[in-house]
C-alpha atoms as a PDB file:
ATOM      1  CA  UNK A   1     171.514 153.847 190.232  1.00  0.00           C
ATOM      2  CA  UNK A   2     173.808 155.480 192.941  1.00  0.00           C
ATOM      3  CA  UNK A   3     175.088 159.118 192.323  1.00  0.00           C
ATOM      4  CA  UNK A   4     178.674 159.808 191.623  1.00  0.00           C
ATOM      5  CA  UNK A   5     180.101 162.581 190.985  1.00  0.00           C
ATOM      6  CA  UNK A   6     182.461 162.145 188.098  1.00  0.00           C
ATOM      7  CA  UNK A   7     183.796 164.987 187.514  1.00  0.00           C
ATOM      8  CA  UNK A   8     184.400 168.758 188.877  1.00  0.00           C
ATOM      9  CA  UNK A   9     183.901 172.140 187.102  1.00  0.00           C
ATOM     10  CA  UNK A  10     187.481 173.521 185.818  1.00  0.00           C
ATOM     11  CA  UNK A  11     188.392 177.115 185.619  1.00  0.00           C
ATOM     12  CA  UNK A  12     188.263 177.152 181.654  1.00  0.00           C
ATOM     13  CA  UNK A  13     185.379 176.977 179.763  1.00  0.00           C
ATOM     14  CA  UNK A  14     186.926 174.577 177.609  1.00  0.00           C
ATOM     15  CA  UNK A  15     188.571 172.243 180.259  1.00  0.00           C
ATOM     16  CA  UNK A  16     184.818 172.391 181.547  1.00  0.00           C
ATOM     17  CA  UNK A  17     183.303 171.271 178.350  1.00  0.00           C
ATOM     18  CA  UNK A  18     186.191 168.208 178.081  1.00  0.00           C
ATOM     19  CA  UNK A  19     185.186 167.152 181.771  1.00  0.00           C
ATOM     20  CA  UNK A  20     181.414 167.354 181.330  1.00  0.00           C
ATOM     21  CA  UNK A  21     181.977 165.084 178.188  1.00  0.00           C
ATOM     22  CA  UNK A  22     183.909 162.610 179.867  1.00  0.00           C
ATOM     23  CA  UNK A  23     181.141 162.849 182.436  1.00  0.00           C
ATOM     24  CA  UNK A  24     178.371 162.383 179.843  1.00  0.00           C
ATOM     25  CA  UNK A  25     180.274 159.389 178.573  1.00  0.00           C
ATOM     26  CA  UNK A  26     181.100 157.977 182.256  1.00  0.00           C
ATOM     27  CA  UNK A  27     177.439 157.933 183.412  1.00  0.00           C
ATOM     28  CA  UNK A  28     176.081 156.231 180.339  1.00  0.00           C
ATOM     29  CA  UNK A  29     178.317 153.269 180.472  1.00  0.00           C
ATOM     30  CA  UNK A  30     177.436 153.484 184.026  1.00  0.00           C
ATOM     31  CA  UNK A  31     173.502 153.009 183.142  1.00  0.00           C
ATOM     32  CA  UNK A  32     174.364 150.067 180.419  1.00  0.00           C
ATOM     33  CA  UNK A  33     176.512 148.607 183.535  1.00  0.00           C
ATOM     34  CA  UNK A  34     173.365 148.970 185.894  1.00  0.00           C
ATOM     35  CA  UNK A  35     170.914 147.563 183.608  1.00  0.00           C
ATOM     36  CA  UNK A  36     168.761 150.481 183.210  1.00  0.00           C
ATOM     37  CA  UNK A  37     165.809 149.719 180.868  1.00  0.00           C
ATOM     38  CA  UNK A  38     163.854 153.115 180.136  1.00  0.00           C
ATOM     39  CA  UNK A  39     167.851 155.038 179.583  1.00  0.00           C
ATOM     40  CA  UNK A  40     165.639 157.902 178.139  1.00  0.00           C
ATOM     41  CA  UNK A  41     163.022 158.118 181.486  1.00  0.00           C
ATOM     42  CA  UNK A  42     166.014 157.984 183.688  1.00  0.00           C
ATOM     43  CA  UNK A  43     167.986 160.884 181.842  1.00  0.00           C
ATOM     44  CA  UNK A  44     165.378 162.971 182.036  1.00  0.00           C
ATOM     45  CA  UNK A  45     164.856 162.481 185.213  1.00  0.00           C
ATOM     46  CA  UNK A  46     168.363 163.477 185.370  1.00  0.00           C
ATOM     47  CA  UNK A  47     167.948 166.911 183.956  1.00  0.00           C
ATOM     48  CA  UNK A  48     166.341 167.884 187.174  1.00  0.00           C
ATOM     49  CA  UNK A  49     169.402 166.619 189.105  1.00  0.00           C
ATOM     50  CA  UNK A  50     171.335 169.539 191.754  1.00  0.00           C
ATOM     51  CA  UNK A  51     174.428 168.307 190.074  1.00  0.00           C
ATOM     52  CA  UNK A  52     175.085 170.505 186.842  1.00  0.00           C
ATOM     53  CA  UNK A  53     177.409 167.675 185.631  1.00  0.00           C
ATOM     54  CA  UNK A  54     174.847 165.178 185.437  1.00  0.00           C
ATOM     55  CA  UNK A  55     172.261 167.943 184.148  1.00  0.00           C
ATOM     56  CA  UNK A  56     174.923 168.443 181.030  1.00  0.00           C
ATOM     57  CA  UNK A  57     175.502 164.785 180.306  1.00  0.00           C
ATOM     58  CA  UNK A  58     171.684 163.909 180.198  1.00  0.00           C
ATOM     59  CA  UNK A  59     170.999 166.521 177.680  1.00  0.00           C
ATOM     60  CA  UNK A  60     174.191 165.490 175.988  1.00  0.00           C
ATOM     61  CA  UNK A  61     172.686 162.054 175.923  1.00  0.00           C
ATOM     62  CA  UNK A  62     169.464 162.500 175.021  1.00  0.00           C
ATOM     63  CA  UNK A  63     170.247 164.537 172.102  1.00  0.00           C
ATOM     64  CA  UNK A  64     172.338 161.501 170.748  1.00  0.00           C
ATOM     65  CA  UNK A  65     168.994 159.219 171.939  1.00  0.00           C
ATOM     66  CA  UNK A  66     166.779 161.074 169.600  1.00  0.00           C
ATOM     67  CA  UNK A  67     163.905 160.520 171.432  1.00  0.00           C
ATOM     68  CA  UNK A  68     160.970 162.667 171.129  1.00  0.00           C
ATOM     69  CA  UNK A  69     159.715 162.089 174.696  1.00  0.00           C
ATOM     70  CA  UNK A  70     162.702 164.431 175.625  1.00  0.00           C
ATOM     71  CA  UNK A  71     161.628 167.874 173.731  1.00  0.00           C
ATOM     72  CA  UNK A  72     159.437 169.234 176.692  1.00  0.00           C
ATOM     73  CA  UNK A  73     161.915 168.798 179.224  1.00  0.00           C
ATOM     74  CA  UNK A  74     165.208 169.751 177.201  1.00  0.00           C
ATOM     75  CA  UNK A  75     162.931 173.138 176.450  1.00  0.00           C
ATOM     76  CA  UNK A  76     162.453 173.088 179.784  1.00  0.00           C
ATOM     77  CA  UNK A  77     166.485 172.900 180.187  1.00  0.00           C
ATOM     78  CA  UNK A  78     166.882 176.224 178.367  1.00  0.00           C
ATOM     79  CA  UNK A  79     166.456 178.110 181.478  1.00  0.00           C
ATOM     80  CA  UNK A  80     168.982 176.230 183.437  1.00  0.00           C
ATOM     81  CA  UNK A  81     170.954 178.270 185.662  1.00  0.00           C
ATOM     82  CA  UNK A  82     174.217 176.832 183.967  1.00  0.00           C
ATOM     83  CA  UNK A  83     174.969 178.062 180.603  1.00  0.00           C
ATOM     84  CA  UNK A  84     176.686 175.189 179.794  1.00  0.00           C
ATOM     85  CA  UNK A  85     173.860 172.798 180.420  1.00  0.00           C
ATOM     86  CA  UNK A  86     171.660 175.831 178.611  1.00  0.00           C
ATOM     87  CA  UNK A  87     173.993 175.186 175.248  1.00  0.00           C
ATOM     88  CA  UNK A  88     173.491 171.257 175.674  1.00  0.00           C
ATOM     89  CA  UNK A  89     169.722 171.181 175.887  1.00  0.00           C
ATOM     90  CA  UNK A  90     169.773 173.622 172.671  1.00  0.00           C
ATOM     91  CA  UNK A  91     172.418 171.269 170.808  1.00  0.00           C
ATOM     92  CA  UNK A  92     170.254 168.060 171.557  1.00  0.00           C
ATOM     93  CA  UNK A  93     166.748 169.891 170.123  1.00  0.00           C
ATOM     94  CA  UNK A  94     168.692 170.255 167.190  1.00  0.00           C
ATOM     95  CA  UNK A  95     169.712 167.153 166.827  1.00  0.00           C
ATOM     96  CA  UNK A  96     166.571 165.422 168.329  1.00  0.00           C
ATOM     97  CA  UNK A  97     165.022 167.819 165.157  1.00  0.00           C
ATOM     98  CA  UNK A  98     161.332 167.285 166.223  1.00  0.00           C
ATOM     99  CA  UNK A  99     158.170 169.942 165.079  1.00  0.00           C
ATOM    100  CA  UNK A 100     158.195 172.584 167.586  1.00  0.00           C
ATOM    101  CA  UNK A 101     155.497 174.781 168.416  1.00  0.00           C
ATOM    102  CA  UNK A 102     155.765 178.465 167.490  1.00  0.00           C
ATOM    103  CA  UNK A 103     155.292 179.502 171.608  1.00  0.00           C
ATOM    104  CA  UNK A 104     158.063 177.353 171.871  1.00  0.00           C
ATOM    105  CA  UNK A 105     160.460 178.166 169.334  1.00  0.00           C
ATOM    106  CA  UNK A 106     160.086 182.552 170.278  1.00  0.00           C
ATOM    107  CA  UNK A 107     160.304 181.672 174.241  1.00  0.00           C
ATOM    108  CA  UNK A 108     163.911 180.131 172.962  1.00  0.00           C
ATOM    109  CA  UNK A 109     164.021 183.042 170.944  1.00  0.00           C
ATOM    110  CA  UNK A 110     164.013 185.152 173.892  1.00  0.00           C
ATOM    111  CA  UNK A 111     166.976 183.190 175.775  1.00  0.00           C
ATOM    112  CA  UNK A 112     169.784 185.087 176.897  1.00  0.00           C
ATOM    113  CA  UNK A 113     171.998 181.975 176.541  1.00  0.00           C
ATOM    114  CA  UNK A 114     173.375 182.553 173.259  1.00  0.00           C
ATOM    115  CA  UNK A 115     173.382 178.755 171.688  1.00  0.00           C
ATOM    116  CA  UNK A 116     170.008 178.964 172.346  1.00  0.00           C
ATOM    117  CA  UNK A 117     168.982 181.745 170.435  1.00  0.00           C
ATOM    118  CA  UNK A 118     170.788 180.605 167.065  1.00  0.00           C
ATOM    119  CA  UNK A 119     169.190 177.249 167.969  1.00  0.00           C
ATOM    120  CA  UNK A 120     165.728 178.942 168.169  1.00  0.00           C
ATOM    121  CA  UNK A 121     166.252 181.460 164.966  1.00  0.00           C
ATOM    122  CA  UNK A 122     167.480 178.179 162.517  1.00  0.00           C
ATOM    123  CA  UNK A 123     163.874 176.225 163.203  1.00  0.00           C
ATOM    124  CA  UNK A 124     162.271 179.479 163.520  1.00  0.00           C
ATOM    125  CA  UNK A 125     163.408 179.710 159.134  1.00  0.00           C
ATOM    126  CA  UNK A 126     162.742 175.589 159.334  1.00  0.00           C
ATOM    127  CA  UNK A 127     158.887 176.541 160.319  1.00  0.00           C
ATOM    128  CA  UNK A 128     158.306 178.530 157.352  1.00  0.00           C
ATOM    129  CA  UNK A 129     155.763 180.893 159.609  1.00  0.00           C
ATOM    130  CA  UNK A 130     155.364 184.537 158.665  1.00  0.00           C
ATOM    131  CA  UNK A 131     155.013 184.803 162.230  1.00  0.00           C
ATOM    132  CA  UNK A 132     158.310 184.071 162.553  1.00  0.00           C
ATOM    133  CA  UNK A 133     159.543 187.249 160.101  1.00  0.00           C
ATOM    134  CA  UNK A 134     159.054 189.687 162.947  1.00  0.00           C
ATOM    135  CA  UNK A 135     161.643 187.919 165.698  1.00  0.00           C
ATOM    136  CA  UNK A 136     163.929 187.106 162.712  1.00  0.00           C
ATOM    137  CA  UNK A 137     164.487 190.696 161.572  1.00  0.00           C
ATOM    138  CA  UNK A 138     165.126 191.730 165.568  1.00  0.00           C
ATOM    139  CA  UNK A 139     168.015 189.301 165.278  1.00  0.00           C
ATOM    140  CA  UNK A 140     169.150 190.589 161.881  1.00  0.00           C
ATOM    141  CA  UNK A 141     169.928 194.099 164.033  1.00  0.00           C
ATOM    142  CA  UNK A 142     170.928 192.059 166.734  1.00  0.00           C
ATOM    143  CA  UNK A 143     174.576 193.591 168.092  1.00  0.00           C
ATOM    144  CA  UNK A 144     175.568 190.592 168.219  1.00  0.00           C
ATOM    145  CA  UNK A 145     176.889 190.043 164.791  1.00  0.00           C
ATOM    146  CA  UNK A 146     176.487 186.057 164.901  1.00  0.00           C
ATOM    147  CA  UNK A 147     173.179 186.339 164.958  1.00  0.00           C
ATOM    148  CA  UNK A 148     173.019 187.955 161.331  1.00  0.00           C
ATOM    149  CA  UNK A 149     174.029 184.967 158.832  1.00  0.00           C
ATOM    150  CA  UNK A 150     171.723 183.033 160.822  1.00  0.00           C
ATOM    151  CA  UNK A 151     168.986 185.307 160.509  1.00  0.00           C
ATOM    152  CA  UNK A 152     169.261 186.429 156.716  1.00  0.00           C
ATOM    153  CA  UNK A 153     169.469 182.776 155.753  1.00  0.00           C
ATOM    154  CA  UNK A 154     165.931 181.670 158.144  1.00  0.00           C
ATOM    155  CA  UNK A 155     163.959 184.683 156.344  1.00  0.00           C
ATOM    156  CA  UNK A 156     165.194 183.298 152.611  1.00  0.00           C
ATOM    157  CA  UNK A 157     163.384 180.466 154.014  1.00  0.00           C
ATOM    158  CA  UNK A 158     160.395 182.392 154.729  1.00  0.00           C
ATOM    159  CA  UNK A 159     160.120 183.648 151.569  1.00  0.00           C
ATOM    160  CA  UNK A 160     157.556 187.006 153.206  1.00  0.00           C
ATOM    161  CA  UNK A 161     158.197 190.081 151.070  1.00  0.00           C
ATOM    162  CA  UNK A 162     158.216 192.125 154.346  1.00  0.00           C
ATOM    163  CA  UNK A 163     161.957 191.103 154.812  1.00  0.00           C
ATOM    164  CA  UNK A 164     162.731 192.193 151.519  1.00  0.00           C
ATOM    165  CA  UNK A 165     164.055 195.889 153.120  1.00  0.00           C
ATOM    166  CA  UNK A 166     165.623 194.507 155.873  1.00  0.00           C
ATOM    167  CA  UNK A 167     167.092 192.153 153.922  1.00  0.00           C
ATOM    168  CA  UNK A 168     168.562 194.764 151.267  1.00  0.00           C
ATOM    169  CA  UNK A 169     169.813 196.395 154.247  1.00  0.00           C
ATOM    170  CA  UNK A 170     172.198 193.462 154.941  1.00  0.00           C
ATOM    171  CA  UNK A 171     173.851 194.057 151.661  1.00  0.00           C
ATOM    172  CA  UNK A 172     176.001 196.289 153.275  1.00  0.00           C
ATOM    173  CA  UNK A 173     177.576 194.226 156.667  1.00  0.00           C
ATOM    174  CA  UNK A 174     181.144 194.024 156.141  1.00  0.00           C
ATOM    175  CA  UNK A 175     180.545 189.926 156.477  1.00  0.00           C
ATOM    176  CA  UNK A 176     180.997 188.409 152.995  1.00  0.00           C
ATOM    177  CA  UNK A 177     178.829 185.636 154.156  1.00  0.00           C
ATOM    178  CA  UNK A 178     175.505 187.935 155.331  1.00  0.00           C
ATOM    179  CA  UNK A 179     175.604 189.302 152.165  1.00  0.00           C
ATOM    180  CA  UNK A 180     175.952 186.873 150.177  1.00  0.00           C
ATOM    181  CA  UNK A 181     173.374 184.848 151.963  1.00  0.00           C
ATOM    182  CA  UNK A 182     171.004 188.167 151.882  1.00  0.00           C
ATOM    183  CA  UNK A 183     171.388 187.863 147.948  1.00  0.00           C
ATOM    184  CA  UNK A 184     170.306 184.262 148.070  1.00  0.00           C
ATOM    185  CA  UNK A 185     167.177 185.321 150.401  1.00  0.00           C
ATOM    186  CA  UNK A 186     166.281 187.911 147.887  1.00  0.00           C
ATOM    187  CA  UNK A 187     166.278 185.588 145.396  1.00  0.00           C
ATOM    188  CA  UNK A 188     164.117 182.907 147.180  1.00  0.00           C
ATOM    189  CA  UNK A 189     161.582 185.623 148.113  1.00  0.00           C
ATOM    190  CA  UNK A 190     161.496 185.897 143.736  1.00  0.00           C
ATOM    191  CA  UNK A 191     159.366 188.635 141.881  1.00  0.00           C
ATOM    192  CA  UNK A 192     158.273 191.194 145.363  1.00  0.00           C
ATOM    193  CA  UNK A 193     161.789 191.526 145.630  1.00  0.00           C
ATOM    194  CA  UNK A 194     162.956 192.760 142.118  1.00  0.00           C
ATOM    195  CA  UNK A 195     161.677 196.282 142.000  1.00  0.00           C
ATOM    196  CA  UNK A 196     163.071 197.428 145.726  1.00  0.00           C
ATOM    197  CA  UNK A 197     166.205 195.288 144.540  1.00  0.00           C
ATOM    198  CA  UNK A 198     166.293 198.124 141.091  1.00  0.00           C
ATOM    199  CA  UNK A 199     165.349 200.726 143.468  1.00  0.00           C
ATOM    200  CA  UNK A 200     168.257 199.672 145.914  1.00  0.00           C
ATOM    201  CA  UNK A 201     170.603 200.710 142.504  1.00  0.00           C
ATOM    202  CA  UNK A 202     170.554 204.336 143.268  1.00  0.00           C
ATOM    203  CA  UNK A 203     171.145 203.432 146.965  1.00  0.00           C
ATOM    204  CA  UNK A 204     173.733 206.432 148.260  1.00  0.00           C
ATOM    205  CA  UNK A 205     175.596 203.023 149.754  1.00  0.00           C
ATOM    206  CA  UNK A 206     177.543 201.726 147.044  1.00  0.00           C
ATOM    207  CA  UNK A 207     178.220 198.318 148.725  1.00  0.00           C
ATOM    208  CA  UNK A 208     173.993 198.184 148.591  1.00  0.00           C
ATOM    209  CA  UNK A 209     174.421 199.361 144.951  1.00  0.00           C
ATOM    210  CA  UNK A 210     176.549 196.644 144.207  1.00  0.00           C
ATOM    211  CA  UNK A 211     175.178 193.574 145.419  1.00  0.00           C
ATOM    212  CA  UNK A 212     171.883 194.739 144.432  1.00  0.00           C
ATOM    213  CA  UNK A 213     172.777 195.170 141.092  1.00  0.00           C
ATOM    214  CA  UNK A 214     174.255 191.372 141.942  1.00  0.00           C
ATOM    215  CA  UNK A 215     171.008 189.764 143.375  1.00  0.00           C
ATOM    216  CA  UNK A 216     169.271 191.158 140.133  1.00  0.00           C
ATOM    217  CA  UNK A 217     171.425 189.508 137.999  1.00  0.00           C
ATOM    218  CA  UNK A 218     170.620 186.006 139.465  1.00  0.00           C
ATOM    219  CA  UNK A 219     167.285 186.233 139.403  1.00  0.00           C
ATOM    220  CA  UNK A 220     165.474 183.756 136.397  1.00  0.00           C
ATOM    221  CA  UNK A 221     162.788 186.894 135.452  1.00  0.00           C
ATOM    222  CA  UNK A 222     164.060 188.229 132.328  1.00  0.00           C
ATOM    223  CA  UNK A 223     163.739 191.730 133.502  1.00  0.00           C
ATOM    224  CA  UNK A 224     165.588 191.305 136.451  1.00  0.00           C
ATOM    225  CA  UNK A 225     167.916 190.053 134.365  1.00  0.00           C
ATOM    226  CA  UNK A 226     167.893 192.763 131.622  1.00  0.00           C
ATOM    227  CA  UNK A 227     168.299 195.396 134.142  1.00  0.00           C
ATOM    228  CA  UNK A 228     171.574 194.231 135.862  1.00  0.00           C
ATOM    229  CA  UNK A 229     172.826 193.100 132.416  1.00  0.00           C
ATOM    230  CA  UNK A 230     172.282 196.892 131.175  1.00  0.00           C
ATOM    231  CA  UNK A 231     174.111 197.840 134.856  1.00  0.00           C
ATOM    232  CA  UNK A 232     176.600 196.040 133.978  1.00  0.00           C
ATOM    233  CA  UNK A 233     177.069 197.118 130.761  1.00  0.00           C
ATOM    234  CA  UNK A 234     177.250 200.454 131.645  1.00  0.00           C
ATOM    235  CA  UNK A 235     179.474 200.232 134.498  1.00  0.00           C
ATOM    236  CA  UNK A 236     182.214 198.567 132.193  1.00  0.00           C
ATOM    237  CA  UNK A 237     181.939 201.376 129.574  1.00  0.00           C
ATOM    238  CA  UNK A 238     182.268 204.077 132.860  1.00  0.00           C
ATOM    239  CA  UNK A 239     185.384 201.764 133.590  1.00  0.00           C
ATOM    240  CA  UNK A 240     186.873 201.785 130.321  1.00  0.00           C
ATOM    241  CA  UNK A 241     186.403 205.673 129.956  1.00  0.00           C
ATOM    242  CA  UNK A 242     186.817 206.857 133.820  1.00  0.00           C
ATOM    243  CA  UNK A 243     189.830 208.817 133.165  1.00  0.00           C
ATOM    244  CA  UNK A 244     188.015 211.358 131.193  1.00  0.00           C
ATOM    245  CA  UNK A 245     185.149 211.429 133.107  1.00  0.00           C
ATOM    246  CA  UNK A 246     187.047 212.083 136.181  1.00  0.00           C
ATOM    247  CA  UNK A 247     188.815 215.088 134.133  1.00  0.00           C
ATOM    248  CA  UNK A 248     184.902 216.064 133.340  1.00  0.00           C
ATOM    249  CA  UNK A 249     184.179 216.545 136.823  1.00  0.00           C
ATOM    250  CA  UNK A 250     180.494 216.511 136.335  1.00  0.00           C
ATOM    251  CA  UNK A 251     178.326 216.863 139.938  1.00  0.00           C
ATOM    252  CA  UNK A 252     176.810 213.115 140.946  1.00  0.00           C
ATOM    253  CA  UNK A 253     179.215 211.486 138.906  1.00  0.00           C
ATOM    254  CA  UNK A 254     180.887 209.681 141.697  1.00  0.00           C
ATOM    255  CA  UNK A 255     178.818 207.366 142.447  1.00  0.00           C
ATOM    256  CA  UNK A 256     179.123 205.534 139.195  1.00  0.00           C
ATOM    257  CA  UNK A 257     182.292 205.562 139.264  1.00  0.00           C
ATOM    258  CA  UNK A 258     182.177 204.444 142.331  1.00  0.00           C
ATOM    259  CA  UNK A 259     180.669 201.421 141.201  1.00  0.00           C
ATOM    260  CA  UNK A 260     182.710 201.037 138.476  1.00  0.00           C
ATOM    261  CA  UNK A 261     185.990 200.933 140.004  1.00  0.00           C
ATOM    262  CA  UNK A 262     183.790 198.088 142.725  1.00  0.00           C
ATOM    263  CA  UNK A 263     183.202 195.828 139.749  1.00  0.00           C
ATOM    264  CA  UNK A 264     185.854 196.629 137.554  1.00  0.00           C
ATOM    265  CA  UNK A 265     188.497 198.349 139.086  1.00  0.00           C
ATOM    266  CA  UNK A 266     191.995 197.644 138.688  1.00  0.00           C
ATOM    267  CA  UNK A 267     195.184 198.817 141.145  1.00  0.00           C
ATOM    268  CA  UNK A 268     196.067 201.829 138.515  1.00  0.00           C
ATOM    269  CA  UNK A 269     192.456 203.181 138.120  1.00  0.00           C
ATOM    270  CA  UNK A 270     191.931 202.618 142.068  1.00  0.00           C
ATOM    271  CA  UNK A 271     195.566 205.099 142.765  1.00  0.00           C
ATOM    272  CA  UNK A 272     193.463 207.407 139.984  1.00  0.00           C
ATOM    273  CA  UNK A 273     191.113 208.024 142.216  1.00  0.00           C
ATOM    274  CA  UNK A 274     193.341 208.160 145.166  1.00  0.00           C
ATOM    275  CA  UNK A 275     194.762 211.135 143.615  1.00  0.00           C
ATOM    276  CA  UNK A 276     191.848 212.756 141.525  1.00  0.00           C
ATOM    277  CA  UNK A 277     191.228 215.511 143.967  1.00  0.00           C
ATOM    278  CA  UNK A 278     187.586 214.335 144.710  1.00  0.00           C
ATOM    279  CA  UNK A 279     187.469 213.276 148.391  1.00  0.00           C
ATOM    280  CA  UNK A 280     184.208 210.611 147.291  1.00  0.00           C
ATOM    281  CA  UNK A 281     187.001 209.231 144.794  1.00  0.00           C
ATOM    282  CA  UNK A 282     189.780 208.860 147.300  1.00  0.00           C
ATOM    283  CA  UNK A 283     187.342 206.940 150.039  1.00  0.00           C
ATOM    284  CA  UNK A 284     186.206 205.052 147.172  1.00  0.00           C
ATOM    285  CA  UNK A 285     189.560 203.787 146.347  1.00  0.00           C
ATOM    286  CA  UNK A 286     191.006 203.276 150.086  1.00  0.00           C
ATOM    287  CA  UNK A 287     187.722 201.246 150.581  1.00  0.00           C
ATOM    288  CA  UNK A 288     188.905 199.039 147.172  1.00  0.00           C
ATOM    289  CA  UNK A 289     192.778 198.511 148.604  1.00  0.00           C
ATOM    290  CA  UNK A 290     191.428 197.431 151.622  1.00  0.00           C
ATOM    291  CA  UNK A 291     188.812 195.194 149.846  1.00  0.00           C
ATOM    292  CA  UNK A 292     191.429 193.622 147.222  1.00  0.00           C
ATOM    293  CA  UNK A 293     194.517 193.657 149.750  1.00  0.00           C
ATOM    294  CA  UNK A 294     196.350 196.453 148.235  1.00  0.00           C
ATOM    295  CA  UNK A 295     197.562 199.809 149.158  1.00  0.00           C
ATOM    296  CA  UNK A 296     196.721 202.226 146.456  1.00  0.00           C
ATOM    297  CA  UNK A 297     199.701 205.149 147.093  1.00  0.00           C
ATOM    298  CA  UNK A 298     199.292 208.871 146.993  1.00  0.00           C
ATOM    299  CA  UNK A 299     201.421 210.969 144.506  1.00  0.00           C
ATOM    300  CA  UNK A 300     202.566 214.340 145.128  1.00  0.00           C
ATOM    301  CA  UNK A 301     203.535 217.179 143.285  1.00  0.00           C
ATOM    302  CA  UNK A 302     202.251 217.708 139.634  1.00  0.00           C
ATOM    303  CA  UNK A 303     202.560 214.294 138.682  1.00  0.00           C
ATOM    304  CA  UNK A 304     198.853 213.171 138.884  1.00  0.00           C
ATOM    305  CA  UNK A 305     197.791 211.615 135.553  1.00  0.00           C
ATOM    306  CA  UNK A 306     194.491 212.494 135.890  1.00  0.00           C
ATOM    307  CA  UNK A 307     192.116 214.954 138.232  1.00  0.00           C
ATOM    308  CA  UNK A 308     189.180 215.818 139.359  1.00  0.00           C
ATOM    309  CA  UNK A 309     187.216 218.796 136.666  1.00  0.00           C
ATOM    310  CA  UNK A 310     190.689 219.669 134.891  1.00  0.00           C
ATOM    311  CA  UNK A 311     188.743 219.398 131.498  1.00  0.00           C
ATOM    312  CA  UNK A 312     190.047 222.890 130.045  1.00  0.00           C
END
């Protein structure tokens, strides 16, 4: 089939993705036109073409092909000098969704091309190999925060207790997602995971605190569940009383309240805090306002209904 040269690379990376499409689409009507017989032989062949246009629409194509003869040389794509062809190759493994070797799936794993990598750490949980646990906590620390979800949701997969820390440890990101996802891994991992999970309650992070306390309670072992039921309970009788105990001013307190106001707080007991006096109290309630979308305001003056160790 002669060459042609459908298409140019654009300035933007989108306007590049929309031409390499329309490339991808142009060349296979162009093989049905020709006749070709073995379309799968020919676009791999292609892969290995100078032209990074027709590199990107064969793996584009033979990800929508599905054929298995493709895996070796799409892996092989990975370490095209184009990123874009790079994210294509990745995107047609996926889809292709053949077993791939362990060697395989960490070399991916150690891609700089960013598609790839989430590519490799999904079928890296997909194996179910505890070899995989190691790699899969490096992306879980990853600075590159779209790694994480990824990550914490492969190791629930796993189901090794030796992501059980690291996997606490996500309890904490800011992303809703990674830690709600962490809570589902702990719960897949089961039974190894309870007692760090109660140890995790006296965490000095009260985000960890929380969602600890939260992962125990969704756990099917009764004492998993007896211990976040008696958290609970006490929390709500800390919330129902934290006026005086704020006046009480007891040393170590904070931290339960803390947790208190996180599960049961309301916008007058979180401007209580705001204004007890106790600096862990204030951070505790500016960190609520920003969680619940409100702005919990500072009174000054005398007027403060309630402060920090004014118990007479």
């Amino acid at each position: 089939m002669p060459q042609h040269r459908v298409c140019r690379i654009g300035q933007s990376k989108r306007l590049l993705i929309v031409q390499m499409h329309l490339c991808a689409i142009m060349i296979g009507l162009a093989m049905i036109a020709y006749g070709q017989v073995d379309q799968v032989g020919q676009l791999i062949s292609q892969l290995s073409s100078p032209d990074a246009n027709a590199r990107y629409s064969a793996a584009f194509q033979l990800g929508k092909a599905g054929d298995r003869r493709a895996v070796l040389p799409l892996f092989a794509a990975l370490k095209d000098g184009n990123n874009l062809v790079r994210d294509a190759a990745a995107n047609a493994l996926d889809e292709i969704n053949a077993p791939y070797s362990m060697a395989q799936l960490l070399e991916a794993f150690g891609n700089s091309n960013e598609e790839v990598r989430l590519f490799a750490i999904m079928k890296l949980g997909d194996s179910g190999d505890g070899r995989a646990v190691e790699p899969l906590i490096t992306a879980l620390k990853d600075p590159n925060l779209r790694f994480h979800d990824d990550a914490v949701v492969a190791l629930g997969k796993i189901k090794e207790a030796s992501a059980i820390e690291p996997l606490i440890a996500a309890l904490k990101e800011d992303d809703e997602y990674v830690r709600r996802d962490a809570i589902a891994a702990l719960v897949n991992i089961g039974t190894p995971a309870i007692e760090p999970l109660t140890a995790a309650l006296r965490d000095p992070d009260p985000g960890i605190r929380y969602y600890a306390a939260e992962a125990l309670g969704k756990f099917s072992d009764p004492e998993a569940a007896s211990i976040a039921q008696q958290v609970k309970s006490q929390l709500k009788d800390i919330a129902s009383d934290y006026r005086n105990l704020i006046a009480m001013g007891q040393p170590g307190s904070e931290d339960l309240l803390t947790d208190a106001l996180d599960r049961f707080g309301t916008l007058q007991m979180a401007e209580d805090f705001l204004n007890s006096g106790n600096t862990k109290l204030e951070k505790a309630a500016e960190r609520w306002g920003r969680a619940h979308g409100y702005q919990p305001q500072p009174i000054s003056g005398g007027s403060r209904s309630v402060c920090w160790g004014c118990t007479p």
